[in-house]
Protein backbone atom coordinates (compact mmCIF):
# COMPACT_ATOMS: atom_id res chain seq x y z
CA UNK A 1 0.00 0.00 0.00
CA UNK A 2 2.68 2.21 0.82
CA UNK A 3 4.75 1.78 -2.17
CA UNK A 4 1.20 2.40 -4.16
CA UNK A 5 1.09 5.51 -2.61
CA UNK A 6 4.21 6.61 -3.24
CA UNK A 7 4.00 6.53 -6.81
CA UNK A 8 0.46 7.37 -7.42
CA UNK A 9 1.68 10.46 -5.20
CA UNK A 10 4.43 11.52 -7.74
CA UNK A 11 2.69 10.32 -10.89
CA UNK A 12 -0.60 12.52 -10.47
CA UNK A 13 0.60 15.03 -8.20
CA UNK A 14 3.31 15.91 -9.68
CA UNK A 15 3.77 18.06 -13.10
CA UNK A 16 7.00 17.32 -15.28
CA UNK A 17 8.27 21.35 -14.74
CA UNK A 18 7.22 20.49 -11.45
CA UNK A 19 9.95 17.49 -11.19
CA UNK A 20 12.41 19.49 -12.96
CA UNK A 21 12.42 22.23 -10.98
CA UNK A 22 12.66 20.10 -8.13
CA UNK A 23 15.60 18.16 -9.21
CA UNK A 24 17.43 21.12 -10.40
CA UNK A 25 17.07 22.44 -6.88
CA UNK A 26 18.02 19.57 -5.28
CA UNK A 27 21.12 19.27 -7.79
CA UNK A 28 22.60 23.11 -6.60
CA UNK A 29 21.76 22.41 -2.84
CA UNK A 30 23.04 19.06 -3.13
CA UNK A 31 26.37 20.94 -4.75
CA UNK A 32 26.84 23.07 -1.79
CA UNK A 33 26.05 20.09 0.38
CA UNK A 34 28.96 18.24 -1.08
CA UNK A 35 31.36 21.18 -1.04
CA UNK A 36 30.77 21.35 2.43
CA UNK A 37 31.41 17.26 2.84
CA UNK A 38 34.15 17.42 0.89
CA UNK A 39 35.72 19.64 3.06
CA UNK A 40 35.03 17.78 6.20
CA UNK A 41 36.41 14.93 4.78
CA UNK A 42 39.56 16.31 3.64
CA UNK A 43 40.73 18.49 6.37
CA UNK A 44 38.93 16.48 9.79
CA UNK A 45 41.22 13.50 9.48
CA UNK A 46 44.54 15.76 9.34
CA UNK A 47 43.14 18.37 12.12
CA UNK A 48 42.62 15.41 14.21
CA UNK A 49 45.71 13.61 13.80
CA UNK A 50 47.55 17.12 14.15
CA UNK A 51 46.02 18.66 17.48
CA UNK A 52 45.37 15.43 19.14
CA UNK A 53 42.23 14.38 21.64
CA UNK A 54 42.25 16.95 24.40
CA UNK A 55 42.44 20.06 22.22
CA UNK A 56 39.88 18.43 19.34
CA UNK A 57 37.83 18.22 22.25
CA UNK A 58 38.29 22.08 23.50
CA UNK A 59 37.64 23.09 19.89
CA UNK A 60 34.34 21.20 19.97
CA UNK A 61 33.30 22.46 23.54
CA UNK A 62 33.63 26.38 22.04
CA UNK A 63 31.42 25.44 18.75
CA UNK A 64 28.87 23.70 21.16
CA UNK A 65 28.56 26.95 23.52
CA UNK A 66 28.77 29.37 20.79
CA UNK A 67 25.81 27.40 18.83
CA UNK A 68 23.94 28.71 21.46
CA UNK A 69 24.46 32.17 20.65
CA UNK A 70 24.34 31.20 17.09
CA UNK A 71 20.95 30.21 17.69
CA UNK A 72 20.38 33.51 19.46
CA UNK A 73 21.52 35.59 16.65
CA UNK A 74 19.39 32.98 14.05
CA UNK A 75 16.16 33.34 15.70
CA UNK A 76 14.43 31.09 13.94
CA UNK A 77 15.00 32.45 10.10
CA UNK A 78 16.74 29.29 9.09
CA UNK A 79 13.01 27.50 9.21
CA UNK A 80 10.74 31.28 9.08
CA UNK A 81 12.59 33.18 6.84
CA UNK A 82 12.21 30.33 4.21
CA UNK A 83 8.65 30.44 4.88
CA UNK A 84 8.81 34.19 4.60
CA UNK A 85 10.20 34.55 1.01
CA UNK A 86 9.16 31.43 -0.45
CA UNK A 87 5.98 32.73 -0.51
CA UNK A 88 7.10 35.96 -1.51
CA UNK A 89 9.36 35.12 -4.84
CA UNK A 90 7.76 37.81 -7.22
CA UNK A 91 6.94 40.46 -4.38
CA UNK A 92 9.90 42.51 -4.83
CA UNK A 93 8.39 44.99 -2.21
CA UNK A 94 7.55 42.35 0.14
CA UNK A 95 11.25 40.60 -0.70
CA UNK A 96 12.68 44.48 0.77
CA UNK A 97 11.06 44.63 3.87
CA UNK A 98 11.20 40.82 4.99
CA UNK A 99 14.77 40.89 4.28
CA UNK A 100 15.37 44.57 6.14
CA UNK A 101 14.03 43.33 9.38
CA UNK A 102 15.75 39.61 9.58
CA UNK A 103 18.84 41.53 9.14
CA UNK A 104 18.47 44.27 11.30
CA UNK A 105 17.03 42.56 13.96
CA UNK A 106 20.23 39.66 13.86
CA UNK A 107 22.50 42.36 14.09
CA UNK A 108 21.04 43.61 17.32
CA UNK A 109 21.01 39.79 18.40
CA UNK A 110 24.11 39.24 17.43
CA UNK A 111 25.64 42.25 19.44
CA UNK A 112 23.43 40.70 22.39
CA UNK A 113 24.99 37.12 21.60
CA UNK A 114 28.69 38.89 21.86
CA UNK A 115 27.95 40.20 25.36
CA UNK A 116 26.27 37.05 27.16
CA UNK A 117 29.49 35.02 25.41
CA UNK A 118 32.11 37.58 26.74
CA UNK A 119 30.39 37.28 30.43
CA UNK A 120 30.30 33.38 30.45
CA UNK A 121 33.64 33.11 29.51
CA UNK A 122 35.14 35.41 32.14
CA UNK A 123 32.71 33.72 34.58
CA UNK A 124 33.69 30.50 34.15
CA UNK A 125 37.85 29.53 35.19
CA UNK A 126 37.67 26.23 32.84
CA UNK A 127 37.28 28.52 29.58
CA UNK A 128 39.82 31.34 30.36
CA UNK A 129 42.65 29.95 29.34
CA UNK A 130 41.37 29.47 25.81
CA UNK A 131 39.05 32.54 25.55
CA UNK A 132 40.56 32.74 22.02
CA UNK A 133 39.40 29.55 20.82
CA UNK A 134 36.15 30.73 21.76
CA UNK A 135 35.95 34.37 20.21
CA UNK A 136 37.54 32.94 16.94
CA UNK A 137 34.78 30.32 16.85
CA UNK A 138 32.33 33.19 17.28
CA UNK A 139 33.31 34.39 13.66
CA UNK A 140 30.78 31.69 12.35
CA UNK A 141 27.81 34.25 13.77
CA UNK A 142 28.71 37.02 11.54
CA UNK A 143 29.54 34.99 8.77
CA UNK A 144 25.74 33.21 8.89
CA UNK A 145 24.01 36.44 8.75
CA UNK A 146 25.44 37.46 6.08
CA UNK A 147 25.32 34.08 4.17
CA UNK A 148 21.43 34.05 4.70
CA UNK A 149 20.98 30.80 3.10
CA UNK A 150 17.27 31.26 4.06
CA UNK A 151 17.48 33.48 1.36
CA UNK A 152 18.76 31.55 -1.19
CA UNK A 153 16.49 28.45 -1.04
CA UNK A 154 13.20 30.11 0.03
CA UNK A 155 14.37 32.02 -3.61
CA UNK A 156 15.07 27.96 -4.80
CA UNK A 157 18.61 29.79 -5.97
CA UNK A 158 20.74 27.68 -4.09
CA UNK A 159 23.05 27.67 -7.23
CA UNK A 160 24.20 31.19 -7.04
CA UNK A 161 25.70 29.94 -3.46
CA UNK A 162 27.69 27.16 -4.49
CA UNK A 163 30.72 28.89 -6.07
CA UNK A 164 31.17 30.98 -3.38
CA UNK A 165 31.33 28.48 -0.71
CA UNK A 166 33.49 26.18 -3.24
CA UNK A 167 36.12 29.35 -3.06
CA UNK A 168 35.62 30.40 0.93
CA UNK A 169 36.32 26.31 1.54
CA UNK A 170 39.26 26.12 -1.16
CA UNK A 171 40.50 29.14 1.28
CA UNK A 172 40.06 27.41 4.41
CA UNK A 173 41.66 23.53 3.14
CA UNK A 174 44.39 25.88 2.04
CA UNK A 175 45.16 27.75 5.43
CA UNK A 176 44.80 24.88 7.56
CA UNK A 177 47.26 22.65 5.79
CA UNK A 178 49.88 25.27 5.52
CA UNK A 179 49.57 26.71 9.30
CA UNK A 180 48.00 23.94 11.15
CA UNK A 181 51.54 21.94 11.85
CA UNK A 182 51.54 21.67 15.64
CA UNK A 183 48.79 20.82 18.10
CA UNK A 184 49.82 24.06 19.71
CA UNK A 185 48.31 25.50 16.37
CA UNK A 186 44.68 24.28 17.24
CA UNK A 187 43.46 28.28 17.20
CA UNK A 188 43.87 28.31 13.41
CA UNK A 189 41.16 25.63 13.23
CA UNK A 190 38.40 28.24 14.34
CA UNK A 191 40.47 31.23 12.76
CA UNK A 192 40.52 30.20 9.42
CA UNK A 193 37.07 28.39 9.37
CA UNK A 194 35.77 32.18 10.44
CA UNK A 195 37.73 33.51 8.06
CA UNK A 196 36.25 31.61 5.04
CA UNK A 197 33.16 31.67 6.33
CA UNK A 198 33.23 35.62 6.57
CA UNK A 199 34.34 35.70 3.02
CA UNK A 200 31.35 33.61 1.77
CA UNK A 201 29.38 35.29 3.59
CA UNK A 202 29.97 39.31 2.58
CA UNK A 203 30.05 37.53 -1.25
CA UNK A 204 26.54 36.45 -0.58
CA UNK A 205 25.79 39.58 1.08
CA UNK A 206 26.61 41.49 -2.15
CA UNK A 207 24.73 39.22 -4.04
CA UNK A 208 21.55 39.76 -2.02
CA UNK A 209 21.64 43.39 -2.17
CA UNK A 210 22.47 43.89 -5.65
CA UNK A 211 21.86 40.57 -7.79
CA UNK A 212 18.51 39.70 -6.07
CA UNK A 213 17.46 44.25 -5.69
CA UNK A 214 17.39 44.17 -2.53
CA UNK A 215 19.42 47.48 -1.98
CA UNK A 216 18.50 49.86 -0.82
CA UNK A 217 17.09 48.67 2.50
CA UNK A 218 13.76 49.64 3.30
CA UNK A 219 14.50 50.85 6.72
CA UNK A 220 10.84 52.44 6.97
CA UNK A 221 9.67 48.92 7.34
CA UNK A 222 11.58 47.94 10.06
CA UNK A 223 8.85 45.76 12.65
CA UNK A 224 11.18 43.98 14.83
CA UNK A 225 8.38 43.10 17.18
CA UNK A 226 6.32 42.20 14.73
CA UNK A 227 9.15 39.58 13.58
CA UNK A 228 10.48 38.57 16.30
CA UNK A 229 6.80 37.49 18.20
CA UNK A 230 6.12 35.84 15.08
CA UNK A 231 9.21 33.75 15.11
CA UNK A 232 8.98 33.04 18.72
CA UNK A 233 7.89 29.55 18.47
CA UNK A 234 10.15 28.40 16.31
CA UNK A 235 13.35 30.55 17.65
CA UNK A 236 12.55 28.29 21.08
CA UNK A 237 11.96 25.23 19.47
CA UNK A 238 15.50 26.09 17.91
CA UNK A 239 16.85 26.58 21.50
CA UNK A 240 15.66 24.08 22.96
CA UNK A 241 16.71 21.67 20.47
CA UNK A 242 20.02 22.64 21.02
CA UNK A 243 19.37 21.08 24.52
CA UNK A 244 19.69 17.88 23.22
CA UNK A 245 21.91 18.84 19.49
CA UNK A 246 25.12 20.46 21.43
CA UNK A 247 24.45 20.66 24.77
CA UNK A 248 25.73 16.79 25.49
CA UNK A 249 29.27 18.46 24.56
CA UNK A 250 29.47 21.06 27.20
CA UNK A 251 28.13 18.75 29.76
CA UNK A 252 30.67 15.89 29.23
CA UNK A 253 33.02 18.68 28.93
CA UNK A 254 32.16 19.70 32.52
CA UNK A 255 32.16 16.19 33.75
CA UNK A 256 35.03 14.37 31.97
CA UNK A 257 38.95 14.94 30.11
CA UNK A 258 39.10 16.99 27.17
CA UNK A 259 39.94 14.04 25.70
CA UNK A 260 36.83 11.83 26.46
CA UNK A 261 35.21 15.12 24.66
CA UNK A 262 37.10 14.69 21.53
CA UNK A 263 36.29 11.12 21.14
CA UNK A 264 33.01 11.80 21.70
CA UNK A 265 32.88 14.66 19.10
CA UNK A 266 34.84 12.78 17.04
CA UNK A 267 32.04 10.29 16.68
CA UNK A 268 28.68 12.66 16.71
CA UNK A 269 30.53 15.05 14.27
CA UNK A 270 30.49 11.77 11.55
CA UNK A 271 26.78 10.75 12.63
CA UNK A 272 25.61 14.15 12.00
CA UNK A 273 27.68 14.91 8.61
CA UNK A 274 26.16 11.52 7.09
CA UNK A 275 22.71 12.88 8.54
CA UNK A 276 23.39 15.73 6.44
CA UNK A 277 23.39 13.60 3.34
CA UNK A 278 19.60 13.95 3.15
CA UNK A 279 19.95 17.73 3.81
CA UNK A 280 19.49 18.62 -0.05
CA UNK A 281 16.11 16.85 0.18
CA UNK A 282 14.60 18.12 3.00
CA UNK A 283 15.79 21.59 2.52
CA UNK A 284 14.41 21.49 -1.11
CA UNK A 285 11.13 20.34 -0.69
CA UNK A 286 10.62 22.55 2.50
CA UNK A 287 10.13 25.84 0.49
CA UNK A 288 8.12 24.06 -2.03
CA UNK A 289 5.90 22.27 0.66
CA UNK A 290 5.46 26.18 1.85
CA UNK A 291 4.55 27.53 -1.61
CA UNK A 292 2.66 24.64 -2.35
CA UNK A 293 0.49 24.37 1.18
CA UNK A 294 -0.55 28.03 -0.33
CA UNK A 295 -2.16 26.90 -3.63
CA UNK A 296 -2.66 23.91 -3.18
CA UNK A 297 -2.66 22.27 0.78
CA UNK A 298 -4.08 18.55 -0.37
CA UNK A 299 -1.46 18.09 -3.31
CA UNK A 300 1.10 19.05 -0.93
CA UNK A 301 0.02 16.91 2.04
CA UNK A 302 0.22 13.99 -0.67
CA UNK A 303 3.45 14.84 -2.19
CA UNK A 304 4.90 14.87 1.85
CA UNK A 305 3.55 11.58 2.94
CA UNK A 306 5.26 9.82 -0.25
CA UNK A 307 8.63 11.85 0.41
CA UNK A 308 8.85 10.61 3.85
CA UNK A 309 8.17 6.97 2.89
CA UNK A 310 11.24 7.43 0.67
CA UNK A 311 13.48 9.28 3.04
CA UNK A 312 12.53 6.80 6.09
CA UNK A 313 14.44 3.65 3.51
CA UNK A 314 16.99 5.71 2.96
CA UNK A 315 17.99 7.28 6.10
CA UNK A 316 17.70 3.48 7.92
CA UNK A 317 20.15 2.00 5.32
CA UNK A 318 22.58 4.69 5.63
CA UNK A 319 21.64 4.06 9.95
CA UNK A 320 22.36 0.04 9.66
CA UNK A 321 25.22 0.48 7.96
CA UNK A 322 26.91 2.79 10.42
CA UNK A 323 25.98 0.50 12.95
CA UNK A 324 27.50 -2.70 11.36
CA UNK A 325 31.43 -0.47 10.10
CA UNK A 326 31.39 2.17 12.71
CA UNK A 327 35.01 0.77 14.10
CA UNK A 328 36.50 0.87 10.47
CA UNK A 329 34.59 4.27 10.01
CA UNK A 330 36.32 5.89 12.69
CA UNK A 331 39.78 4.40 12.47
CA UNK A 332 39.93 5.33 8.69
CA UNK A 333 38.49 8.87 8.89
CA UNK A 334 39.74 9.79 12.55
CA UNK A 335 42.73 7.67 12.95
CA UNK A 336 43.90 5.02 15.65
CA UNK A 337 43.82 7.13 18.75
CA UNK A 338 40.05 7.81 17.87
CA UNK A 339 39.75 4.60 17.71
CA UNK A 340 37.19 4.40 20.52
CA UNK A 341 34.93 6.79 18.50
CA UNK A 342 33.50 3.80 16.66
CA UNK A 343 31.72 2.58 19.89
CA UNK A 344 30.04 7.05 19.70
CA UNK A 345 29.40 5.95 16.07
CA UNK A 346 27.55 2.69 16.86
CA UNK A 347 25.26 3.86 19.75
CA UNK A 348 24.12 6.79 17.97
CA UNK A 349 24.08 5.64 14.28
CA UNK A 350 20.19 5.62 14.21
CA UNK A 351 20.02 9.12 14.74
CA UNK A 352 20.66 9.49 11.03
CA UNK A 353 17.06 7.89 10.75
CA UNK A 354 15.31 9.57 13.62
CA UNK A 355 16.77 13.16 13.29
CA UNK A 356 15.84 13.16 9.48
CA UNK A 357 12.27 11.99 10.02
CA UNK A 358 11.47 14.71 13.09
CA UNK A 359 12.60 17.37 10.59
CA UNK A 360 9.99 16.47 8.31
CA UNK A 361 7.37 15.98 11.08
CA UNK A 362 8.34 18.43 13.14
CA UNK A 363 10.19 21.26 10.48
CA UNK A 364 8.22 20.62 7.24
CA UNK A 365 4.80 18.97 8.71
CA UNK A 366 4.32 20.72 11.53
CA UNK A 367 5.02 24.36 10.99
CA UNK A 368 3.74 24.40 7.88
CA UNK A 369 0.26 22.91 8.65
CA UNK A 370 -0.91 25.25 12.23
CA UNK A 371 0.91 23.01 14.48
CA UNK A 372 4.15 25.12 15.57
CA UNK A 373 3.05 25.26 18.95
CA UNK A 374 2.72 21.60 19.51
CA UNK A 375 5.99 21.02 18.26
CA UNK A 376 7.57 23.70 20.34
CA UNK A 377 6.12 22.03 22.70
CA UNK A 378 7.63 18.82 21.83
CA UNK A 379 10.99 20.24 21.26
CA UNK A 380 11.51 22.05 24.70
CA UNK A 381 10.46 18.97 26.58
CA UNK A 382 13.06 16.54 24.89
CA UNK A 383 15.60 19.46 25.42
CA UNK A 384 14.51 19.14 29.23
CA UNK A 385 14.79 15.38 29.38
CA UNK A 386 17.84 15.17 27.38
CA UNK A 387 19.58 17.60 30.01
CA UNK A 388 18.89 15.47 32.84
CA UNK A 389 19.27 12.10 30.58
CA UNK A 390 23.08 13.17 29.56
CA UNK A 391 23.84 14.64 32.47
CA UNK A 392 23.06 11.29 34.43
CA UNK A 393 24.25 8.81 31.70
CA UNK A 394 27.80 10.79 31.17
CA UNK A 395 28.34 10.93 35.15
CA UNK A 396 28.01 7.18 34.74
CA UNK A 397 29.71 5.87 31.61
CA UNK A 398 31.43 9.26 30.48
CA UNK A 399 31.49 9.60 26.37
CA UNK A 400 29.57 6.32 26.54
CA UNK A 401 26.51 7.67 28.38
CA UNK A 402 26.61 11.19 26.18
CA UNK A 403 26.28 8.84 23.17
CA UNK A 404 22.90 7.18 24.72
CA UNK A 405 21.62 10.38 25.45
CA UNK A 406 22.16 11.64 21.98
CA UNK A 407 20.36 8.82 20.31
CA UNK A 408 17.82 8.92 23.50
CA UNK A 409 16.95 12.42 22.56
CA UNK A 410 16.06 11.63 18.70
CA UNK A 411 13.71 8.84 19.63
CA UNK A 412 11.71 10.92 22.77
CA UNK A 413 11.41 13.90 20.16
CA UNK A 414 10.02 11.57 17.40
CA UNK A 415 7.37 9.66 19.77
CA UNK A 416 6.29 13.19 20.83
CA UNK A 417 5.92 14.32 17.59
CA UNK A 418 4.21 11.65 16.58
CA UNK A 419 1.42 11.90 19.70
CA UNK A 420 1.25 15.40 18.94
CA UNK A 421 0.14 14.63 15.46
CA UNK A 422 -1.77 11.81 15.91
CA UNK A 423 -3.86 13.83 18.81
CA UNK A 424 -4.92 16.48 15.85
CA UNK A 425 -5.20 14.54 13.23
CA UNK A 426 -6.14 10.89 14.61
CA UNK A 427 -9.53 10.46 12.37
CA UNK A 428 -7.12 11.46 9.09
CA UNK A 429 -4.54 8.99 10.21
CA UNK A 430 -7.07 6.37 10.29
CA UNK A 431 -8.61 7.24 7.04
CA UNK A 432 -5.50 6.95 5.45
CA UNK A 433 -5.19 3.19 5.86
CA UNK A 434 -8.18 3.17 3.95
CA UNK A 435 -6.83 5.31 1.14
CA UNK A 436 -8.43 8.46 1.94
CA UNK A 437 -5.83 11.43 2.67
CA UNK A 438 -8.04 13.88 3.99
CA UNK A 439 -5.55 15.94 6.91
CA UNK A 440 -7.85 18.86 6.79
């Protein structure tokens, strides 16, 4: 029945520009998305082998904290600001002022962001001594604002992005193997990651302005509460799913040796960049979920039920096989003295399934179809469990327990989602067994 569905969904739903569109979109997003593979793969099994455990695992401890202030400075545009222009692509007027007030009020959030990190540095001892690492890794704020990759693929002109982050991560491979020689060099690894990414990111600032019209700014617009309560929802579900997303970091970190950290980031950092493989699909069919939920909310509600039926095969095969080579995985890619990595790899290889499928319920489903507050809801509460969950599980088996916790955190989220869902739409649910999608 399932596999019926899937292709009666694409066959009759779906028009050929339709498909083409689609595919081209996925094609550039899927371009960036290997640029940005590529260069994990090439540089994370040098930096690793160069710096060594402990200081891998100070590097990841300052891009956990400052992904809070990332998310901060973000506030929920990633997901909103999709929303916002996707359904705005030939409202040049509309195009102005949505993109005047994300940007002004990030700015201000930013600034905000610099402060609170400044203060929690100098208020904690364990952080002083590399308040460098942490300010360097901060770079990555500045550099995402002005990427605005909300832009580009509520736009569905992800291409005009890929040449510029091909260059900024040319720039980056290039720095790090000709300065990073000594483990005492482990600054350059945030340095010249900020570096690049500021370089990509005033390239696709320029682009904005003057390829896409958006200059001048129409500061008369400016609504910042306007934006920012409607962006609340998602800006906490953002936050609190960094509870469970980087938090487990800084709490090993506070618990455990910098070097327990690094294997354990060692581990979640390959988990997450193979998760990322379905990135290009999710990210393309969000905007045109959001157009399409517009015109058309039953076509679209179709087209999203056969999508996840294809992305739940995939992301499990990619999960299993994780599972069964995650020793090889990490000796090859992270080296011997990772080698205990592979066990991080194994426990939490299913998250690859789980954290793909709560994006579409949860990212796509949800907050496209009236149900952001549920799955705020959903989100804050596993952010709250997975706190107490990782905080318990690391004081008892260390990288070990963090690992649990990760995968722990993916599963609570998705059965809330799901009771969420099923609570609203339980008489659709059933009718859908019976071959009548009717999620009105």
């Amino acid at each position: 029945m399932k596999l019926k569905l899937f292709n009666s969904s694409f066959r009759n739903f779906l028009t050929f520009s339709e498909i083409k569109k689609l595919i081209f979109n996925f094609l550039s997003y899927g371009s960036y998305q290997v640029i940005t593979y590529l260069s994990y793969l090439i540089t994370i099994p040098y930096i690793v082998r160069v710096v060594g455990k402990a200081n891998f695992g100070i590097i990841s401890m300052a891009l956990a904290l400052v992904s809070y202030m990332a998310i901060i400075s973000e506030f929920g545009f990633s997901i909103n600001g999709v929303q916002y222009i996707a359904q705005n692509q030939n409202n040049s007027i509309k195009k102005r002022e949505i993109v005047t007030n994300i940007f002004a009020l990030q700015l201000l959030l930013m600034l905000g962001s610099f402060i609170l990190l400044f203060i929690i540095i100098n208020s904690i001892s364990q952080f002083q001594p590399y308040r460098n690492i942490f300010y360097f890794t901060f770079l990555i704020i500045p550099a995402n604002i002005t990427m605005a990759l909300w832009f580009y693929i509520g736009m569905e002109k992800i291409k005009y992005l890929s040449v510029i982050i091909l260059i900024s991560k040319v720039l980056y491979i290039v720095l790090i193997f000709i300065f990073l020689i000594r483990a005492e060099d482990f600054y350059f690894v945030p340095l010249f990651n900020g570096i690049a990414a500021l370089f990509a990111g005033l390239c696709s600032l320029y682009l904005i302005l003057f390829k896409f019209k958006i200059y001048p700014p129409d500061f008369k617009s400016i609504k910042i509460i306007k934006y920012i309560k409607s962006n609340w929802n998602i800006f906490l579900s953002f936050l609190s799913m960094n509870l469970y997303r980087n938090s487990n970091v800084l709490i090993l970190g506070f618990l455990v040796t910098e070097s327990s950290v690094g294997i354990y980031s060692g581990g979640e950092k390959i988990v997450i960049v193979l998760q990322s493989i379905f990135a290009p699909i999710t990210q393309v069919i969000y905007p045109y979920i959001s157009r399409l939920r517009v015109n058309d909310p039953q076509k679209s509600k179709k087209i999203l039920i056969a999508l996840t039926v294809f992305i739940s095969v995939g992301t499990f095969l990619v999960s299993f096989l994780l599972y069964v080579f995650s020793t090889k995985i990490a000796l090859i890619v992270l080296g011997e003295e990772f080698i205990k990595s592979g066990s991080i790899i194994k426990i939490s290889s299913f998250v690859v399934f789980f954290g793909t499928l709560n994006f579409i319920l949860g990212i796509i489903f949800m907050t496209n179809y009236g149900m952001k507050n549920e799955f705020t809801k959903a989100v804050l509460l596993t952010g709250i469990l997975n706190v107490i969950i990782c905080y318990l599980l690391s004081y008892m088996w260390q990288e070990i327990g963090t690992a649990f916790a990760f995968l722990g955190a993916e599963i609570i989220l998705f059965l809330l989602l799901l009771f969420f869902i099923n609570r609203k739409y339980k008489d659709a649910i059933k009718n859908l067994f019976y071959k009548k999608i009717s999620l009105t």
